[in-house]
Every structure is written in C-alpha cells, then in structure tokens.
PDB file of N, CA and C in Angstrom:
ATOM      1  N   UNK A   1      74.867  40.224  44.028  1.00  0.00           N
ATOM      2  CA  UNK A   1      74.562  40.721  45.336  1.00  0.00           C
ATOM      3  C   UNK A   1      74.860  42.198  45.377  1.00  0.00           C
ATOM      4  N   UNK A   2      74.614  43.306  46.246  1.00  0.00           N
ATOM      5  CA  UNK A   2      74.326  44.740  46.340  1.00  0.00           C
ATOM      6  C   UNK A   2      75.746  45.005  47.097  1.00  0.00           C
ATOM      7  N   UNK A   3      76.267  44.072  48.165  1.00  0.00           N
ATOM      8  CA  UNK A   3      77.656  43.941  48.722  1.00  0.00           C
ATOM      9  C   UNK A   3      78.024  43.188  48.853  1.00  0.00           C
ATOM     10  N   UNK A   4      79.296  42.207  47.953  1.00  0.00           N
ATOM     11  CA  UNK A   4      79.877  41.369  48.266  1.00  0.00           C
ATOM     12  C   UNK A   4      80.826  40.849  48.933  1.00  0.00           C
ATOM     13  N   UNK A   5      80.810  42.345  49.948  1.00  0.00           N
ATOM     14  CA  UNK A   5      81.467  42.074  51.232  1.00  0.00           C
ATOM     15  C   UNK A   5      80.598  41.570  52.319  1.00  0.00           C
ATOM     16  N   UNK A   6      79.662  42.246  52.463  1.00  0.00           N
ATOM     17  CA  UNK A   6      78.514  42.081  53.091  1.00  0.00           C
ATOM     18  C   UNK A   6      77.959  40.439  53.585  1.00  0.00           C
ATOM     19  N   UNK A   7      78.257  39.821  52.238  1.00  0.00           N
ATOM     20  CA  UNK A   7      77.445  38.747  51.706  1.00  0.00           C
ATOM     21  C   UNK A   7      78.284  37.697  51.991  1.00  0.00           C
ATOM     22  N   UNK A   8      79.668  38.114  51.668  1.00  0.00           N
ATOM     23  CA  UNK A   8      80.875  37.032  52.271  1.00  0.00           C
ATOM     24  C   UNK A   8      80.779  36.467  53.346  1.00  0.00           C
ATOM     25  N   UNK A   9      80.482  37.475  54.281  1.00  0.00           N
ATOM     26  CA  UNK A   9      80.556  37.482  55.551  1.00  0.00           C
ATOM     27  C   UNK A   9      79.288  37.659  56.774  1.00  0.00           C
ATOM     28  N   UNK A  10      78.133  37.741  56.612  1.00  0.00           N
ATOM     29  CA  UNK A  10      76.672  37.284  56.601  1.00  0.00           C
ATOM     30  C   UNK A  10      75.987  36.799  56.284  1.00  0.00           C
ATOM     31  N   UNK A  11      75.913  36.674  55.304  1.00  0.00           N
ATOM     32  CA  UNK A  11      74.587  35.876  54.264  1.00  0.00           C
ATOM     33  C   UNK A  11      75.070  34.328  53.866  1.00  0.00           C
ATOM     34  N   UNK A  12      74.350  33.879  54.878  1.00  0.00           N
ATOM     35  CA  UNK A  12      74.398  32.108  55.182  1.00  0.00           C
ATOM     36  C   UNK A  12      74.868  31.233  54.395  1.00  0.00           C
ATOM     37  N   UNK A  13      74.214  31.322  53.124  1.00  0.00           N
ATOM     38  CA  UNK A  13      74.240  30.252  51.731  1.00  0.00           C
ATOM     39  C   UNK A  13      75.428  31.007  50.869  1.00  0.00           C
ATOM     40  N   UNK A  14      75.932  32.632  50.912  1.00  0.00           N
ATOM     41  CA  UNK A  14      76.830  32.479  50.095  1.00  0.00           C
ATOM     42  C   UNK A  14      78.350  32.101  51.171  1.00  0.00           C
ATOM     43  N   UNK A  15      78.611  32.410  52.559  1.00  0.00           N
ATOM     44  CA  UNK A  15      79.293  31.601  53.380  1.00  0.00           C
ATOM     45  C   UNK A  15      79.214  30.728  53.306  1.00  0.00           C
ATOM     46  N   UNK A  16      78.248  29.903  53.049  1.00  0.00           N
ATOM     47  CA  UNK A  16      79.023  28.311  53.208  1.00  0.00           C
ATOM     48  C   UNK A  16      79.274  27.888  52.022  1.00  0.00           C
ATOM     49  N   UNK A  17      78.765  28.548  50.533  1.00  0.00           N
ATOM     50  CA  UNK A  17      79.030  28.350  49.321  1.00  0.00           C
ATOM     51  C   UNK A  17      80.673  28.780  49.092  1.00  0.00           C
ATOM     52  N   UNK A  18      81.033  29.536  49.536  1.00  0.00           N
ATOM     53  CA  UNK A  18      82.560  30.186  49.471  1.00  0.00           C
ATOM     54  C   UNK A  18      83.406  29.515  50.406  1.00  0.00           C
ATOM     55  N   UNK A  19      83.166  28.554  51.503  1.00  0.00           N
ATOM     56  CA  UNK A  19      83.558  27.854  52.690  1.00  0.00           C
ATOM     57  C   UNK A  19      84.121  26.385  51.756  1.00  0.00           C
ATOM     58  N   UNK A  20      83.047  25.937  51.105  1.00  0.00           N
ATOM     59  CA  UNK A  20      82.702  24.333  50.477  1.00  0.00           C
ATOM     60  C   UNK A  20      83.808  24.791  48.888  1.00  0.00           C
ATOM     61  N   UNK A  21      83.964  25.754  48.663  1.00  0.00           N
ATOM     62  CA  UNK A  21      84.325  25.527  47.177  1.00  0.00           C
ATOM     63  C   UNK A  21      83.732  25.923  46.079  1.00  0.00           C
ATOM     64  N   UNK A  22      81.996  25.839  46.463  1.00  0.00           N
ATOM     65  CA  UNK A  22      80.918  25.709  45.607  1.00  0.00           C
ATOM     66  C   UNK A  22      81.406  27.376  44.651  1.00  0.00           C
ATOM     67  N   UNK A  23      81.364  28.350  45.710  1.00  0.00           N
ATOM     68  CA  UNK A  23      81.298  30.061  45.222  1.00  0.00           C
ATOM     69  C   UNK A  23      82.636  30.596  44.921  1.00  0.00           C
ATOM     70  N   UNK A  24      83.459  30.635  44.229  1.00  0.00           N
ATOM     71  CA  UNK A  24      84.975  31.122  44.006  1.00  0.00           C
ATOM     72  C   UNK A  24      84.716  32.413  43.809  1.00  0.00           C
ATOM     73  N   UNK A  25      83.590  33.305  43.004  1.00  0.00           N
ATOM     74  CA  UNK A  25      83.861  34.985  43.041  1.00  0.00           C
ATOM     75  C   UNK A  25      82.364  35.481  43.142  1.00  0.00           C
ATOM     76  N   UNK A  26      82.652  36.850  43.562  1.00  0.00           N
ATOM     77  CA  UNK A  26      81.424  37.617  44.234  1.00  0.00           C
ATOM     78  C   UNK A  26      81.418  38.701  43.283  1.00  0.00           C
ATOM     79  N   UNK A  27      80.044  39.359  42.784  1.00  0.00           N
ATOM     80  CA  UNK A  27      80.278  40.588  41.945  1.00  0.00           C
ATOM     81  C   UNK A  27      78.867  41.476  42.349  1.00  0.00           C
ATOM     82  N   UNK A  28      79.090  42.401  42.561  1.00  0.00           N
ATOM     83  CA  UNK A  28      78.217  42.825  43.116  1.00  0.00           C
ATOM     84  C   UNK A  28      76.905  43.179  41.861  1.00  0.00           C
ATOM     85  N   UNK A  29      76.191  43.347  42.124  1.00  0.00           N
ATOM     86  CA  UNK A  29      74.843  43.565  41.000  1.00  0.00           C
ATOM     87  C   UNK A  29      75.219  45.152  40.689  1.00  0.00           C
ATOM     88  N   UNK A  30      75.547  46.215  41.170  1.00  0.00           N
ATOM     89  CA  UNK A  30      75.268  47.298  40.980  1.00  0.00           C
ATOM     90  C   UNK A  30      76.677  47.177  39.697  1.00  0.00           C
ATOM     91  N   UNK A  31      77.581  46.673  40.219  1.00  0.00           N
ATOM     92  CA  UNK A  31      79.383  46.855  38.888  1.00  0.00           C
ATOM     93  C   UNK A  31      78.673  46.065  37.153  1.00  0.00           C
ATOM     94  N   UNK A  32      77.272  45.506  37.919  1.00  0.00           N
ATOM     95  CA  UNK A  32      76.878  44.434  36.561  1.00  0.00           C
ATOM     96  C   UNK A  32      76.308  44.796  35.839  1.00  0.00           C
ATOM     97  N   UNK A  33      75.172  45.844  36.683  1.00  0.00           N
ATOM     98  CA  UNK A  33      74.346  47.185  35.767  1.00  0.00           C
ATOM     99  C   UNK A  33      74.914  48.416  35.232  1.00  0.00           C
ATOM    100  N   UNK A  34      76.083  48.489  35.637  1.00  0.00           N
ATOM    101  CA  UNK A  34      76.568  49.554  35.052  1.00  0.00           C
ATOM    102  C   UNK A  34      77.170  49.523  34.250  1.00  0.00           C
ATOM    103  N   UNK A  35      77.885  47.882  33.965  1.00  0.00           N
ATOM    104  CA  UNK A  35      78.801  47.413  33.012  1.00  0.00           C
ATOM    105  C   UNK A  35      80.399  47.283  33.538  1.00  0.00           C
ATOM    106  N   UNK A  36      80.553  47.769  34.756  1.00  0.00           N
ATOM    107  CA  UNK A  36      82.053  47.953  35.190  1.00  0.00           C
ATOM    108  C   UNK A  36      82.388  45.742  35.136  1.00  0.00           C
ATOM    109  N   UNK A  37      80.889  45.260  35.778  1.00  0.00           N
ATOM    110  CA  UNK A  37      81.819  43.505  35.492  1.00  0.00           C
ATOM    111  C   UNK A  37      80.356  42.889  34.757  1.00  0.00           C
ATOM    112  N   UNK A  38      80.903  41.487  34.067  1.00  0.00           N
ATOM    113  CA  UNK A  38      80.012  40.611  33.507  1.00  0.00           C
ATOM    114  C   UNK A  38      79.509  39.856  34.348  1.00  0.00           C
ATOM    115  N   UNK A  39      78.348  39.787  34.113  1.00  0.00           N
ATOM    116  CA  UNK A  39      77.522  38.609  35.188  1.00  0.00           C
ATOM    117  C   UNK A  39      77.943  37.078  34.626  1.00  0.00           C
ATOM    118  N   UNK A  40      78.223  36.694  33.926  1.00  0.00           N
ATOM    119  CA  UNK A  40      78.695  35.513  32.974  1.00  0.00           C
ATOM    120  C   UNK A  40      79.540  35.516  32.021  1.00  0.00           C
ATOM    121  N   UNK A  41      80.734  34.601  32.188  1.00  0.00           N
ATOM    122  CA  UNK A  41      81.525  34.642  31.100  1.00  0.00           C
ATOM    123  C   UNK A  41      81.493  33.202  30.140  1.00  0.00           C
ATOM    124  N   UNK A  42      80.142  32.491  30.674  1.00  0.00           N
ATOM    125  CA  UNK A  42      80.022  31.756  29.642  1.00  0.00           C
ATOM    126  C   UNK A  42      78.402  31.206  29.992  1.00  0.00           C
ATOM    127  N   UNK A  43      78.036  31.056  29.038  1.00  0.00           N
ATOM    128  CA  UNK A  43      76.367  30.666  28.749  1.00  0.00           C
ATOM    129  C   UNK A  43      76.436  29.546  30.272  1.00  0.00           C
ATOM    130  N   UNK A  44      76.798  28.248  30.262  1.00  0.00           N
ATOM    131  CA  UNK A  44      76.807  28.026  31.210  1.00  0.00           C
ATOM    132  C   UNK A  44      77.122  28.005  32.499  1.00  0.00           C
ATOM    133  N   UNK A  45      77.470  29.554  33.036  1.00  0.00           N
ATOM    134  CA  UNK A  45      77.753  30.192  33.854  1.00  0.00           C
ATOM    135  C   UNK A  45      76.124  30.481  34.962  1.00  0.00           C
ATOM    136  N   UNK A  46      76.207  30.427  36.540  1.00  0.00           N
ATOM    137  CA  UNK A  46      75.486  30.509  37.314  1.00  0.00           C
ATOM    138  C   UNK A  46      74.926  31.714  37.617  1.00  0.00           C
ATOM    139  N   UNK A  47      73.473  32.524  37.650  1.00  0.00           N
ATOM    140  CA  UNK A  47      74.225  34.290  38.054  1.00  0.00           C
ATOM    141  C   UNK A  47      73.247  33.599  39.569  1.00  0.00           C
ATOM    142  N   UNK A  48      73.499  34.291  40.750  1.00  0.00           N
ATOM    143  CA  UNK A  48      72.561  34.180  41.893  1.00  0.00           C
ATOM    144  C   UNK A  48      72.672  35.219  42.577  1.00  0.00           C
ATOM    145  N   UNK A  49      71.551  36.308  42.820  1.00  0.00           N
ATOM    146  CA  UNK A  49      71.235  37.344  43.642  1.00  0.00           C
ATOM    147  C   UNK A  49      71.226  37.405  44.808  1.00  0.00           C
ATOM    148  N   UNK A  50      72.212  37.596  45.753  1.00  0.00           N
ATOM    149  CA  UNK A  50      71.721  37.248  47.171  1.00  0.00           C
ATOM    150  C   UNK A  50      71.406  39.066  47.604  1.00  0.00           C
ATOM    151  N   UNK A  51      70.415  39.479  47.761  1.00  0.00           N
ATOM    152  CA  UNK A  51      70.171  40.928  48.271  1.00  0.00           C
ATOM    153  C   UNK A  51      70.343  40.640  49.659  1.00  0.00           C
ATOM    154  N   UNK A  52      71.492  41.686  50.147  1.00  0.00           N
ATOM    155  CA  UNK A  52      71.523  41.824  51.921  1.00  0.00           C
ATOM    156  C   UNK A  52      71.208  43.522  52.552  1.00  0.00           C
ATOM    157  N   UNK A  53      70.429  44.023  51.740  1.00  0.00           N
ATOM    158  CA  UNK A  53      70.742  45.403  51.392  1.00  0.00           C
ATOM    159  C   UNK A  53      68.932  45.938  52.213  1.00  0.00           C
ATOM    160  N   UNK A  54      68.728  46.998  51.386  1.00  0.00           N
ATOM    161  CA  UNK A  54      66.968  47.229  51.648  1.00  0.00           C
ATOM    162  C   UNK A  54      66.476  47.053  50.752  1.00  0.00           C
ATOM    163  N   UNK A  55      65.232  46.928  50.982  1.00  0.00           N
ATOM    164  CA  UNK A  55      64.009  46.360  49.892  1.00  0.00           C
ATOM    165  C   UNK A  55      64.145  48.065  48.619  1.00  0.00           C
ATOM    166  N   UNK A  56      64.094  49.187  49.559  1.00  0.00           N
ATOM    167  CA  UNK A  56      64.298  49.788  48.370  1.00  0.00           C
ATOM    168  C   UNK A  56      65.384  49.781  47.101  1.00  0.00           C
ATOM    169  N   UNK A  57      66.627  49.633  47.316  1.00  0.00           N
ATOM    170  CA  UNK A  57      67.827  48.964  47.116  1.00  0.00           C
ATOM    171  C   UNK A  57      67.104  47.958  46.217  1.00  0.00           C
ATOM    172  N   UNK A  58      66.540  46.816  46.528  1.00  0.00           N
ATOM    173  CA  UNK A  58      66.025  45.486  45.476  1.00  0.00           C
ATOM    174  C   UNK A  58      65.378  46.261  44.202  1.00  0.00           C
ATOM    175  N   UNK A  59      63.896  47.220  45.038  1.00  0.00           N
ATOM    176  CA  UNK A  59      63.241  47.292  43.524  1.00  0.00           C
ATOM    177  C   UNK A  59      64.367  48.124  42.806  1.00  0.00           C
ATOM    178  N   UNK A  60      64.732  49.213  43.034  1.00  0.00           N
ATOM    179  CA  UNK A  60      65.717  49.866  41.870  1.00  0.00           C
ATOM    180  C   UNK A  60      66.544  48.673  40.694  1.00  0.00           C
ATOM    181  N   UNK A  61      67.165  48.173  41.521  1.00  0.00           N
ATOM    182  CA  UNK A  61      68.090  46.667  41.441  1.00  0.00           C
ATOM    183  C   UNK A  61      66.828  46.057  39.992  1.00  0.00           C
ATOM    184  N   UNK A  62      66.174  45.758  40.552  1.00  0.00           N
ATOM    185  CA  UNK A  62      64.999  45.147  39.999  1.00  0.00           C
ATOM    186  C   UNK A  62      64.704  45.743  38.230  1.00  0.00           C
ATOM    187  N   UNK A  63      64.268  47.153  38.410  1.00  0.00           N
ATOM    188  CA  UNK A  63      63.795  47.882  37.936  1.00  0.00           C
ATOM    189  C   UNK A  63      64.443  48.056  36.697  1.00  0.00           C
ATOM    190  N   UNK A  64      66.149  48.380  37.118  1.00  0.00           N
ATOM    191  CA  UNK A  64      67.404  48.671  36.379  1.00  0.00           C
ATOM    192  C   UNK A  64      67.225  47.177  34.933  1.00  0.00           C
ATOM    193  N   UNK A  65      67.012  46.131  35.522  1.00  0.00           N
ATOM    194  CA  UNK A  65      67.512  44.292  35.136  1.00  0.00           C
ATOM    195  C   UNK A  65      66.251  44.603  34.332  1.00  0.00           C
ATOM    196  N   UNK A  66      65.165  44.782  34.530  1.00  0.00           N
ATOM    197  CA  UNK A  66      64.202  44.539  33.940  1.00  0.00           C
ATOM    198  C   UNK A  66      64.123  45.362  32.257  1.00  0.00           C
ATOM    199  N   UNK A  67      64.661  46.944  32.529  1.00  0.00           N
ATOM    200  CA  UNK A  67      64.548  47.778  31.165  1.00  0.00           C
ATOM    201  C   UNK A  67      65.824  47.052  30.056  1.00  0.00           C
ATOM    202  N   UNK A  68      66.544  46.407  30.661  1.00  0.00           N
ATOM    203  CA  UNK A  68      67.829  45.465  30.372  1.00  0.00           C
ATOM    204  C   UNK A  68      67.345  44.627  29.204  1.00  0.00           C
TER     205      UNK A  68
END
C-alpha cells in the first residue's frame, strides 16, 4: 500500500483484515521499491496492494514494479 497508515485506518478490507487477525503487518509499496523493506519473507508469503493514494501515485507505483 502507498500509506499504511492511511490504509489501517480507511481502507475497508485492510481494517477488517487487521481487526480479524487475517493482516498482522503493513509495508508500504514505496519502502519495497526502494529496498528499505521486503515484500516477502518467504515464497509462500501474501503481497496485496491496497492503493489509497492518486491514480497518479498508482501508475508511477506501477511503472517502478514493472522495470523490476
């Protein structure tokens, strides 16, 4: 996600995912492209994008994952 403060605390499905148990940590996409955190620390690890941000914000986001 672009803010995982943001997302904690607005964005529907990762609230009730973090409510239920389901979501234990948040990392934002931008710390993941830059390398500051890992999107997975194991193959069977979940990644899920929740963008709460602007569409311009996505394609960059996008853009960055893709030359990846």
């Amino acid at each position: 996600m672009d803010d995982p403060v943001t997302a904690a605390e607005h964005a529907g499905p990762v609230v009730d995912a973090l409510r239920t148990g389901l979501l234990t940590d948040l990392v934002g996409l931008g710390d993941v492209l830059t390398g500051r955190a890992m999107a997975r620390a194991a193959p069977g690890d979940i990644v899920h994008c929740n963008s709460v941000g602007l569409g311009i914000q996505d394609a960059v986001q996008a853009a960055k994952g893709e030359r990846r």
